[in-house]
Protein backbone atom coordinates (compact mmCIF):
# COMPACT_ATOMS: atom_id res chain seq x y z
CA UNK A 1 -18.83 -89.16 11.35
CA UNK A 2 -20.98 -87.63 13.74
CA UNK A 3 -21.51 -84.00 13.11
CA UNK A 4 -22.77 -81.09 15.36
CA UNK A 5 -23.34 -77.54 14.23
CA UNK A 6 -23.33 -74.55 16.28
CA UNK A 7 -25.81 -71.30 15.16
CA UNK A 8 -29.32 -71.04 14.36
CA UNK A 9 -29.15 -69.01 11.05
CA UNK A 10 -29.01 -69.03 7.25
CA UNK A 11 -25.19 -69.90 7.39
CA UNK A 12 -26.01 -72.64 9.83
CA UNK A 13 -28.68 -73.89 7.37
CA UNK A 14 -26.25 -73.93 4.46
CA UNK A 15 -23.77 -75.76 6.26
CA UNK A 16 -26.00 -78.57 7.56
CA UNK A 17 -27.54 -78.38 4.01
CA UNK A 18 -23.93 -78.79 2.43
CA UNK A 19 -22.52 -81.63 4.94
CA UNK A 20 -25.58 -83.75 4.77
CA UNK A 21 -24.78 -84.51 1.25
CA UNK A 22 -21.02 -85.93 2.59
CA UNK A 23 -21.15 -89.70 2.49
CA UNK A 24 -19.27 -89.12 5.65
CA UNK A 25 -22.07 -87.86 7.50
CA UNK A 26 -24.06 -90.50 9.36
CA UNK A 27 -25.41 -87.85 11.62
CA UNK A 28 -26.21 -84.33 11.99
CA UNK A 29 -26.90 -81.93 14.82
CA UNK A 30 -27.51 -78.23 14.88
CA UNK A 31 -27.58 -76.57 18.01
CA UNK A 32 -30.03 -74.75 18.13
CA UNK A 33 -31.14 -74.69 14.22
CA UNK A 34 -34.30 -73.38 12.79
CA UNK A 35 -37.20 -74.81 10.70
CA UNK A 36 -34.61 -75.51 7.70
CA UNK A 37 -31.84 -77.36 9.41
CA UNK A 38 -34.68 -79.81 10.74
CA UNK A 39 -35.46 -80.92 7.18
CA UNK A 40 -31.69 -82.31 6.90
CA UNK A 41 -30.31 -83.14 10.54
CA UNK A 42 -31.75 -82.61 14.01
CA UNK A 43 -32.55 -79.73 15.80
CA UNK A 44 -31.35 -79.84 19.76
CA UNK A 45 -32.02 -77.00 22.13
CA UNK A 46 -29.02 -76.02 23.76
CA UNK A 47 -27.99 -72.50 23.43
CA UNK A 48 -24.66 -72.16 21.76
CA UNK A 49 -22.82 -70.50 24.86
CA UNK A 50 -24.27 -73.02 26.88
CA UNK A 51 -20.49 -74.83 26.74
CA UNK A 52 -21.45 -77.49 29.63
CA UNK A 53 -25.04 -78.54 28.29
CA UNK A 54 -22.75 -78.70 24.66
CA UNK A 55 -19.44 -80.88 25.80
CA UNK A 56 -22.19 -83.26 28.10
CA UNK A 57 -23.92 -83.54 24.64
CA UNK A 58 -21.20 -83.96 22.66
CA UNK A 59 -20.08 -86.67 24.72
CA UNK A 60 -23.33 -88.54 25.03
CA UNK A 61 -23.74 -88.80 21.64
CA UNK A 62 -20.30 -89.34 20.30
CA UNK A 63 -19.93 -86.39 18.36
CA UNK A 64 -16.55 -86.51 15.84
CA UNK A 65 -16.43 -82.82 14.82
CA UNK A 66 -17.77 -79.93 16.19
CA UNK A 67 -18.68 -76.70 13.63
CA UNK A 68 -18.93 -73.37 15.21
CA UNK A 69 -21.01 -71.10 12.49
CA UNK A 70 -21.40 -68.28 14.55
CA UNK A 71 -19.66 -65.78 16.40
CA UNK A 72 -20.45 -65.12 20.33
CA UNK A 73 -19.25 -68.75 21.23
CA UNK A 74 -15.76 -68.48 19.54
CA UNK A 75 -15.32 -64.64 21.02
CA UNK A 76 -16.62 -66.25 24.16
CA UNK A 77 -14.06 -68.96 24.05
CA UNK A 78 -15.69 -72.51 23.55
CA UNK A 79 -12.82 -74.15 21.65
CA UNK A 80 -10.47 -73.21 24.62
CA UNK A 81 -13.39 -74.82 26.60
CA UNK A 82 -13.42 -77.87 24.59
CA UNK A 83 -9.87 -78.22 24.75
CA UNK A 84 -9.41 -77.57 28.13
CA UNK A 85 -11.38 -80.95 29.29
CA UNK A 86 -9.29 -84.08 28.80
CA UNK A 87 -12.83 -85.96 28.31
CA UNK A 88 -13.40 -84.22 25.20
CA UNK A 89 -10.16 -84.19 23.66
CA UNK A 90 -11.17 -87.07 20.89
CA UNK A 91 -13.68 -84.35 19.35
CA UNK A 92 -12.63 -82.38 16.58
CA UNK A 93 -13.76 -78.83 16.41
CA UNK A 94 -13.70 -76.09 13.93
CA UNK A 95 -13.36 -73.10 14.90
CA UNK A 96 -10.99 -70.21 16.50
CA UNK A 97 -9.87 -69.61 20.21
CA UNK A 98 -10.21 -67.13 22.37
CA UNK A 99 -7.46 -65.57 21.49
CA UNK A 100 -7.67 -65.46 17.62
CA UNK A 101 -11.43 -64.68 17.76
CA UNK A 102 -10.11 -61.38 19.05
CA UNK A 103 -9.61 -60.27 15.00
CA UNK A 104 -13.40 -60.10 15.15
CA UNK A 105 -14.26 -59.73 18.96
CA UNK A 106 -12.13 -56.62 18.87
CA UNK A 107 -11.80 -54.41 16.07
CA UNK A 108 -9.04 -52.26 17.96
CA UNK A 109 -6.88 -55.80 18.39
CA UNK A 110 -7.71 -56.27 14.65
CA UNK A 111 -6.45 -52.96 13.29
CA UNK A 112 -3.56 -53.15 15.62
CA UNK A 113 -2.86 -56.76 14.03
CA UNK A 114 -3.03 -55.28 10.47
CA UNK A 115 -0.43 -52.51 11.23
CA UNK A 116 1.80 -54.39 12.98
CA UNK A 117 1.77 -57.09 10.09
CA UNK A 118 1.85 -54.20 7.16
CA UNK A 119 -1.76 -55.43 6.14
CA UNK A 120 -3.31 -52.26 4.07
CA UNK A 121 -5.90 -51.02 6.10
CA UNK A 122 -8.10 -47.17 6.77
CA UNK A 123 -6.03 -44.67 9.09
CA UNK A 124 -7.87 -44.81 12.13
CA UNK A 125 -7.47 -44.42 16.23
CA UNK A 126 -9.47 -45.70 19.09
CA UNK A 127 -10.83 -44.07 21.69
CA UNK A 128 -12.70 -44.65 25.14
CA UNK A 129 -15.09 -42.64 27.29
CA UNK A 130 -12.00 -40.78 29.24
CA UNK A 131 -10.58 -39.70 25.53
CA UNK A 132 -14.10 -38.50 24.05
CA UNK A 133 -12.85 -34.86 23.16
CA UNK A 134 -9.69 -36.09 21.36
CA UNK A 135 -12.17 -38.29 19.25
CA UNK A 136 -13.92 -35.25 18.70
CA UNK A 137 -10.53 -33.32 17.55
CA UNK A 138 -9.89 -35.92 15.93
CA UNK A 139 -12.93 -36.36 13.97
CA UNK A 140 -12.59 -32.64 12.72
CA UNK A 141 -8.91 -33.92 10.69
CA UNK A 142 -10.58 -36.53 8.75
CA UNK A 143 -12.61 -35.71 5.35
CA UNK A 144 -16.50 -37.00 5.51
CA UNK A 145 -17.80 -39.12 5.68
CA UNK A 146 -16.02 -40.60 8.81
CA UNK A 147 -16.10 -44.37 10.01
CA UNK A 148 -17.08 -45.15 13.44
CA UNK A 149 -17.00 -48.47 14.66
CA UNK A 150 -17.40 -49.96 18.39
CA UNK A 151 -14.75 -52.10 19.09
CA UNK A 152 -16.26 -55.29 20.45
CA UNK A 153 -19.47 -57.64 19.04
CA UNK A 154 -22.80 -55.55 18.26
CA UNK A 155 -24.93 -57.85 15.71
CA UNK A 156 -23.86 -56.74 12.83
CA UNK A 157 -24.94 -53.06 13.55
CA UNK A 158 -21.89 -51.65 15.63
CA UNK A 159 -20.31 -50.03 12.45
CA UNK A 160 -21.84 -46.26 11.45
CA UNK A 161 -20.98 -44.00 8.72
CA UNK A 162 -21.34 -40.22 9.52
CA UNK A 163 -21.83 -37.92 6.54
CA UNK A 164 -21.74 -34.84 8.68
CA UNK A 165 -19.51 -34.18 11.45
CA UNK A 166 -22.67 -33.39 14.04
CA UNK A 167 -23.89 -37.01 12.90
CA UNK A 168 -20.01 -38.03 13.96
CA UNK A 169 -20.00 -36.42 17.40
CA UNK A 170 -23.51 -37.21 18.28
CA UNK A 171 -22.83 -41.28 16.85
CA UNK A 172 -19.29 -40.98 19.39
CA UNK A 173 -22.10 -39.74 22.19
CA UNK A 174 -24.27 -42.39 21.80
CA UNK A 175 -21.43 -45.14 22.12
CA UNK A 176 -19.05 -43.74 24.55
CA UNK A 177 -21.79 -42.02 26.77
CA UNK A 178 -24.93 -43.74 26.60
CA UNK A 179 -22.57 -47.17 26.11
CA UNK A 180 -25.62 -47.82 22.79
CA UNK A 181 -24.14 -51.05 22.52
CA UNK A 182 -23.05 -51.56 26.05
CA UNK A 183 -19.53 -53.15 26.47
CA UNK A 184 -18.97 -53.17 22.72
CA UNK A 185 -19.19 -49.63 22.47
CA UNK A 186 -16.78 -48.99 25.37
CA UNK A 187 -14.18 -48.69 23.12
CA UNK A 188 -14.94 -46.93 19.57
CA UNK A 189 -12.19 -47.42 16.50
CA UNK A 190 -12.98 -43.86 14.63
CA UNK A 191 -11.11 -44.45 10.75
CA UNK A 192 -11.18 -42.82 7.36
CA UNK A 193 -13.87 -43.86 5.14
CA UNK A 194 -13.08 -45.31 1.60
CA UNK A 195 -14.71 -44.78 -1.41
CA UNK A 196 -14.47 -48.14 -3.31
CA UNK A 197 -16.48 -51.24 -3.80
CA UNK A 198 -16.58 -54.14 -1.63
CA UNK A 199 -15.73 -57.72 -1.78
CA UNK A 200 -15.37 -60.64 0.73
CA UNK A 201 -12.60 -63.13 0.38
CA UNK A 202 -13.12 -66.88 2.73
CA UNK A 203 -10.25 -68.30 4.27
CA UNK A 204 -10.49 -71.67 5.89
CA UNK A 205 -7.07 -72.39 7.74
CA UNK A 206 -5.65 -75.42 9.63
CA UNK A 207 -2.94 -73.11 11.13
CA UNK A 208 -0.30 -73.64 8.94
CA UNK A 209 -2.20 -73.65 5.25
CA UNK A 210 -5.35 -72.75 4.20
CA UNK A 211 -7.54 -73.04 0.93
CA UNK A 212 -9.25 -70.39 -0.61
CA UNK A 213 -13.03 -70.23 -0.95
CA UNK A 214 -15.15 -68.91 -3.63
CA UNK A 215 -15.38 -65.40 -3.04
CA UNK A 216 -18.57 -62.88 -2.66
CA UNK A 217 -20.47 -59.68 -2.56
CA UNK A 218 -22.87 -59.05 -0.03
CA UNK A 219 -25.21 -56.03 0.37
CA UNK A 220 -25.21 -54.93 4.28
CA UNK A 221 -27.83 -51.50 3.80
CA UNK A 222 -31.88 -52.01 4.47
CA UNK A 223 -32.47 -50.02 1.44
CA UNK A 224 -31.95 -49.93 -2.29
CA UNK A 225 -29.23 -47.92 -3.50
CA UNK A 226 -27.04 -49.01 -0.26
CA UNK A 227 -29.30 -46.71 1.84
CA UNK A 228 -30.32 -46.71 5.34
CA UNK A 229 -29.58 -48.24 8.04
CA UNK A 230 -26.59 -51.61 8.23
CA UNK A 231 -28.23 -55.25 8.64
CA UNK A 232 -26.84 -58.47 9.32
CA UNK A 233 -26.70 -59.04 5.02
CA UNK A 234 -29.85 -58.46 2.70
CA UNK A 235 -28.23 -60.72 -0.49
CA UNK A 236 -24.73 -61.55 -1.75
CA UNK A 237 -23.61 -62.78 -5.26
CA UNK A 238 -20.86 -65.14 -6.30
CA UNK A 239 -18.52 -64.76 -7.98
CA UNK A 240 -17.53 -60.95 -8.65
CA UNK A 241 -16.79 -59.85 -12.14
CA UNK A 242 -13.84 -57.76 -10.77
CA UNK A 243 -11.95 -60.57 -9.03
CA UNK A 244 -9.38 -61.88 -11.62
CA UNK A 245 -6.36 -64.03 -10.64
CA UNK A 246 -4.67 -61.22 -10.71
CA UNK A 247 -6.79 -59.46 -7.93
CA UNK A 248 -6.76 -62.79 -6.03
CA UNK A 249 -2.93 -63.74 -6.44
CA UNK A 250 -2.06 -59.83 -4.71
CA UNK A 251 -4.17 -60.06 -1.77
CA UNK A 252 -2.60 -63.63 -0.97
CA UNK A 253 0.65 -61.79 -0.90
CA UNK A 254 -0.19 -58.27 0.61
CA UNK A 255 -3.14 -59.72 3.07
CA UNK A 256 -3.62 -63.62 3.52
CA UNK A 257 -0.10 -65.04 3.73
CA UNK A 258 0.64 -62.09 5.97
CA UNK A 259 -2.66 -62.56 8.28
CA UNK A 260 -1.93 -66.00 8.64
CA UNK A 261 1.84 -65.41 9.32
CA UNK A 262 0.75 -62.87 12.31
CA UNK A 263 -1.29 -65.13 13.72
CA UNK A 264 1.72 -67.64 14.05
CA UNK A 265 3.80 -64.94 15.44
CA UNK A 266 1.65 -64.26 17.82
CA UNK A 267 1.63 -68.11 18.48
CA UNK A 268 -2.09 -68.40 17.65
CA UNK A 269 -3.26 -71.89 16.62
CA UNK A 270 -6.07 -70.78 14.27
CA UNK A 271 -8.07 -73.62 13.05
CA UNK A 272 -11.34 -72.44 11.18
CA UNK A 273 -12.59 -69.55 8.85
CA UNK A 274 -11.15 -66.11 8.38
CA UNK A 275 -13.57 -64.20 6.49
CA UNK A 276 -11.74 -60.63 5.08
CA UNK A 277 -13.67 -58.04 4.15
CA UNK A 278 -12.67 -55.90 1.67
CA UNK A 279 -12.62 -52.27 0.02
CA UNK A 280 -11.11 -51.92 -3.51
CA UNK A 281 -10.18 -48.17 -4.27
CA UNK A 282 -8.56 -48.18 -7.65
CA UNK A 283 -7.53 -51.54 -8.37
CA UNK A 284 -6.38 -51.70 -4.47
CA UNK A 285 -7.47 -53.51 -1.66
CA UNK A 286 -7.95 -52.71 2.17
CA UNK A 287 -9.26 -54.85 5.00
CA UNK A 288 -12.14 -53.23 6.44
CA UNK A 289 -13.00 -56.46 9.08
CA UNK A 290 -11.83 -59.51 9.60
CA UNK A 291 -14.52 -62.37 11.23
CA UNK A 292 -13.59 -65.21 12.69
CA UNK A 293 -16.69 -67.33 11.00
CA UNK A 294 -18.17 -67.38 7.43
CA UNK A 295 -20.46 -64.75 6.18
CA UNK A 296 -23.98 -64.54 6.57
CA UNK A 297 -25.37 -64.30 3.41
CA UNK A 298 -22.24 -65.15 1.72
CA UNK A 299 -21.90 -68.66 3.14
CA UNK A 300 -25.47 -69.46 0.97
CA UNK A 301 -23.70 -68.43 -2.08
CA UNK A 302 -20.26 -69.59 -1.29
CA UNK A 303 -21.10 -73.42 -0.37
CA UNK A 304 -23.26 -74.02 -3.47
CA UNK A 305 -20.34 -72.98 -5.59
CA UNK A 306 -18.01 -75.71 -3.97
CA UNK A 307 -18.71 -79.32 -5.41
CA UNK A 308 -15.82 -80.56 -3.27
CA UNK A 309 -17.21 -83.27 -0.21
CA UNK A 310 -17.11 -79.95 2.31
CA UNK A 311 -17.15 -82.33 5.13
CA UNK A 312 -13.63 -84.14 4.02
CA UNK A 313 -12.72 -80.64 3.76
CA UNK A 314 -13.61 -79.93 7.29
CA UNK A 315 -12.12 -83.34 8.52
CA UNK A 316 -8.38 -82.39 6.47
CA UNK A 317 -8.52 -78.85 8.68
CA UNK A 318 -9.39 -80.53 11.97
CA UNK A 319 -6.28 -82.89 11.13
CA UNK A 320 -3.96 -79.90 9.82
CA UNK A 321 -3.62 -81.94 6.73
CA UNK A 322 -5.34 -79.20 4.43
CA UNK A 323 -1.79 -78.92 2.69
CA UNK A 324 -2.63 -82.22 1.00
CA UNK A 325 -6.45 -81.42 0.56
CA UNK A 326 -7.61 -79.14 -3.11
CA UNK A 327 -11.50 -77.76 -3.83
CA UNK A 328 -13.16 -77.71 -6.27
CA UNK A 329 -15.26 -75.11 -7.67
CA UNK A 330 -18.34 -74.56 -10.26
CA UNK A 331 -17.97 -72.17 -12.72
CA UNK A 332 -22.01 -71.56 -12.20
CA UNK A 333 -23.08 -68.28 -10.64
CA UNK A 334 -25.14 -68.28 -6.89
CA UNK A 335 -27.06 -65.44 -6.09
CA UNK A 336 -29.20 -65.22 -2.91
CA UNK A 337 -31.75 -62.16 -1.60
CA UNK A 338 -32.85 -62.28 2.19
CA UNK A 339 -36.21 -61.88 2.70
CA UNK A 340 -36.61 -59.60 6.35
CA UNK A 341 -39.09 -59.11 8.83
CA UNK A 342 -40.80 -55.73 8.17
CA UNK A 343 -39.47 -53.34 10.83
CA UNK A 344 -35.82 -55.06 10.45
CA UNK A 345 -33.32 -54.07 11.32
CA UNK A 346 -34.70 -52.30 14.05
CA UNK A 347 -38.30 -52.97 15.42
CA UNK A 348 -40.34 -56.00 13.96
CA UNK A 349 -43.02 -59.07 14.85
CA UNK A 350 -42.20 -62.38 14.92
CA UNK A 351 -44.81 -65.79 14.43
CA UNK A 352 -45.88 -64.41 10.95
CA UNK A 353 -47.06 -67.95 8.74
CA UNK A 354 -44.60 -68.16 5.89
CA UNK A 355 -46.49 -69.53 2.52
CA UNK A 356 -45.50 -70.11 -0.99
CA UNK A 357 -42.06 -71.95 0.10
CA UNK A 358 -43.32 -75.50 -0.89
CA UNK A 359 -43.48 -74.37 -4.65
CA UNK A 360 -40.47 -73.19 -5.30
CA UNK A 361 -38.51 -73.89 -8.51
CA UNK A 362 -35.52 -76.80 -8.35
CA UNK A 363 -33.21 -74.28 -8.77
CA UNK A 364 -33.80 -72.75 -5.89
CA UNK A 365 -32.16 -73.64 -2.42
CA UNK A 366 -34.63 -71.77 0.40
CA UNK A 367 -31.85 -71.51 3.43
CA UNK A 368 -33.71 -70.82 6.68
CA UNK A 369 -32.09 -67.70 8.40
CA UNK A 370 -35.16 -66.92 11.63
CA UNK A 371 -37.79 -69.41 11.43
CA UNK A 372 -39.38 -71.75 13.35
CA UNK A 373 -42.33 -74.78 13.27
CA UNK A 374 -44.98 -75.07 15.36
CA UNK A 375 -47.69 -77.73 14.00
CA UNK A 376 -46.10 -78.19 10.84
CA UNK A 377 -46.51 -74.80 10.04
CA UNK A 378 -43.44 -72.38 9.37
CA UNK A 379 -43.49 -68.86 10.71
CA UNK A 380 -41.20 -66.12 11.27
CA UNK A 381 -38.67 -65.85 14.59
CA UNK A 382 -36.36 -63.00 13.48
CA UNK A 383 -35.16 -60.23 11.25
CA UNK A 384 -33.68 -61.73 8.17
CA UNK A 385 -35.95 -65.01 7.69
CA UNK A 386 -35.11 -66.95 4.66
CA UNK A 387 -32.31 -66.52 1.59
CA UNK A 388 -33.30 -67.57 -1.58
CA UNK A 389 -30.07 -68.97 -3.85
CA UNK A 390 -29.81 -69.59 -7.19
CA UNK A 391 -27.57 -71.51 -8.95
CA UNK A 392 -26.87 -70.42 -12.53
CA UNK A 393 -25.04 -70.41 -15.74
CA UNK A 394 -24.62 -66.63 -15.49
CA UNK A 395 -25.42 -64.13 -12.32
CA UNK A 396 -27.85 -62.67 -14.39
CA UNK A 397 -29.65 -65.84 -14.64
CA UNK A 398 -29.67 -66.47 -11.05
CA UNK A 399 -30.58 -63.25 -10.15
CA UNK A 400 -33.53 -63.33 -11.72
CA UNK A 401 -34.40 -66.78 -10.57
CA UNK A 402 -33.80 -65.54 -6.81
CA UNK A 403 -36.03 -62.55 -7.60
CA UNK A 404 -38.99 -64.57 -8.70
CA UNK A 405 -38.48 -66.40 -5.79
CA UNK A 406 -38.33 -63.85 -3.43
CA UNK A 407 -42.16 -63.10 -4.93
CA UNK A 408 -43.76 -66.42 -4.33
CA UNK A 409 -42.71 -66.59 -0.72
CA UNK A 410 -44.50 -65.05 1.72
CA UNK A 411 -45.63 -63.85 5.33
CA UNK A 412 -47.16 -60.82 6.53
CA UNK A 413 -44.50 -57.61 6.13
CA UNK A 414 -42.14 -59.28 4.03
CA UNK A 415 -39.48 -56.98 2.53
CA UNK A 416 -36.68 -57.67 0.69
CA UNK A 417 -34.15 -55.37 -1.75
CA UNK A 418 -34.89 -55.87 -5.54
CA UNK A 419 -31.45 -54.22 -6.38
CA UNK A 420 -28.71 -57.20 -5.19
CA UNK A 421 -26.27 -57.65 -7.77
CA UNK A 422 -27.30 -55.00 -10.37
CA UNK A 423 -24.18 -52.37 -9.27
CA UNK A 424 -22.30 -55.20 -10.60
CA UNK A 425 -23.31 -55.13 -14.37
């Protein structure tokens, strides 16, 4: 099969990293990849919401099955694209349409979804620009800290927690008023904050059954603790002491089988990932997001964990044969810690020379995240740069493996949060 990936990040990485190893791969595009991807496929530069210079390459190189990894195309609508055009109707591709990326596009279409399918979710109401002082009277009925959220796509950093009510009001000015995240923000979901501890659950779905994924933690907070300000994901372990069968047998009843029956009644053919993010407050669990695309760290713990041929995996779900189609998973632990561009997630330099990443132990899998080469040298082209997984008999283990890691690598600024994983033990 011929393969092309969509995204340029650590998720795309592990992906290309994971499907190169299927003895059904003969070849491998990423569109637009990074310095890691080119050391198991090839790199092409076409943006991914570039849907013409995509389906013309697609086409031109007989391309079997498309991956979307990230985001802004699926909001955006490339699989209605794709399957709109008759000359591209032989290509597979994973990934949900327009109107199902809407759990993630729109978090205002995503908590209406939950209440109208009896999902448990925070109380919460959305407001716009016109309705700005009943989010403020609003605000002042809810305990603090208080949730805000804009409603459409913001990198990762559209979600705020207020621990004052002045921080609340003058967060709901920023969005509504000076539109901080411009059309995302024109719409804020304003909910009850819970006091819990997180967990992500992977759902990849052919539309009528799905398989279950190893699950994860991630770590979104710059700082140790969980302080500061939210980032795109500074590590992620997997899998979580507190998920039992038990935990994992209730939220297929009280959230999966129920998200993936509203999607059929709103006659959405979902073909891809649902990634559910989740708060457990004692021993019960809400859905805080849905995305419509693996997580980004979690996907570079969560593939290493599968020893399945993820590419069969990925052909059964383009099929909608996944009802015949099992996974199997290591009992190993992964662990992974990002290594960020000082500044992140706000200000920071790009081009630094990363060093040290030739050396590292064979236990370690170094997934690219924002890199680039330029005369066989690697440097830095983003925020989060590289993830550093471990694979291990224990967390513990990898943890520390992923820690020494995160030491030998380096580049000018380098930061990183010594802390993943240790709430857990």
């Amino acid at each position: 099969m011929n393969v092309l990936i969509i995204g340029s990040g650590g998720r795309e990485h592990a992906f290309a990293w994971k499907i190169a190893q299927s003895s059904l791969c003969d070849n491998l595009y990423i569109a637009t990849g990074n310095a890691g991807t080119a050391r198991v496929g090839t790199n092409i530069a076409i943006k991914p919401t570039d849907f013409e210079g995509l389906s013309n390459f697609c086409k031109e190189n007989n391309i079997d099955l498309v991956l979307v990894g990230n985001e802004e195309p699926l909001v955006k609508g490339i699989v209605d694209y794709f399957e709109s055009d008759s000359s591209l109707e032989k290509i597979k591709i994973i990934g949900a349409n327009k109107k199902g990326a809407q759990l993630e596009g729109s978090k205002d279409f995503a908590k209406n979804f939950m209440i109208k399918n009896n999902i448990p979710t925070a109380k919460s109401e959305t407001f716009t620009k016109e309705s700005i002082q009943k989010a403020k009277e609003y605000i002042e009925t809810l305990s603090i800290p208080v949730v805000l959220k804009a409603d459409g796509l913001a990198a990762g950093k559209g979600v705020v927690i207020a621990h004052s009510k002045e921080e609340a009001n003058k967060t709901l000015d920023e969005m509504l008023l000076d539109e901080k995240f411009g059309e995302a923000s024109s719409k804020v979901v304003i909910e009850e904050f819970l006091d819990g501890i997180e967990v992500s659950l992977f759902v990849l779905t052919d539309g009528k059954d799905y398989v279950l994924l190893p699950e994860a933690k991630d770590y979104k907070q710059i700082g140790e603790g969980n302080t500061g300000l939210n980032t795109g994901g500074m590590g992620a372990v997997s899998p979580v002491p507190f998920v039992t069968k038990e935990f994992i047998k209730n939220a297929e009843e009280t959230i999966i089988k129920p998200t993936l029956k509203g999607l059929q009644n709103e006659n959405i053919d979902y073909c891809g990932f649902i990634f559910i993010g989740l708060m457990v407050v004692k021993n019960k669990a809400y859905v805080l997001e849905y995305n419509v695309r693996m997580g980004d760290p979690e996907t570079e713990v969560v593939l290493p964990r599968i020893e399945s041929d993820f590419l069969a995996l990925l052909d059964a779900t383009s099929k909608k044969e996944l009802a015949s189609h099992s996974i199997k998973i290591s009992k190993k632990a992964a662990t992974t810690i990002m290594l960020v561009s000082g500044g992140y997630p706000e200000k920071y330099q790009k081009g630094k020379l990363i060093t040290g990443n030739q050396n590292l132990p064979p236990n370690i899998i170094a997934f690219h995240a924002g890199t680039k080469e330029n005369e066989n040298q690697i440097l830095t082209n983003g925020g989060r740069v590289i993830a550093l997984t471990a694979l291990a008999n224990t967390a513990k283990e990898a943890l520390a493996a992923s820690n020494q890691a995160a030491k030998l690598v380096t580049f000018e600024g380098k930061y990183y949060r010594k802390d993943i994983g240790k709430d857990l033990f």
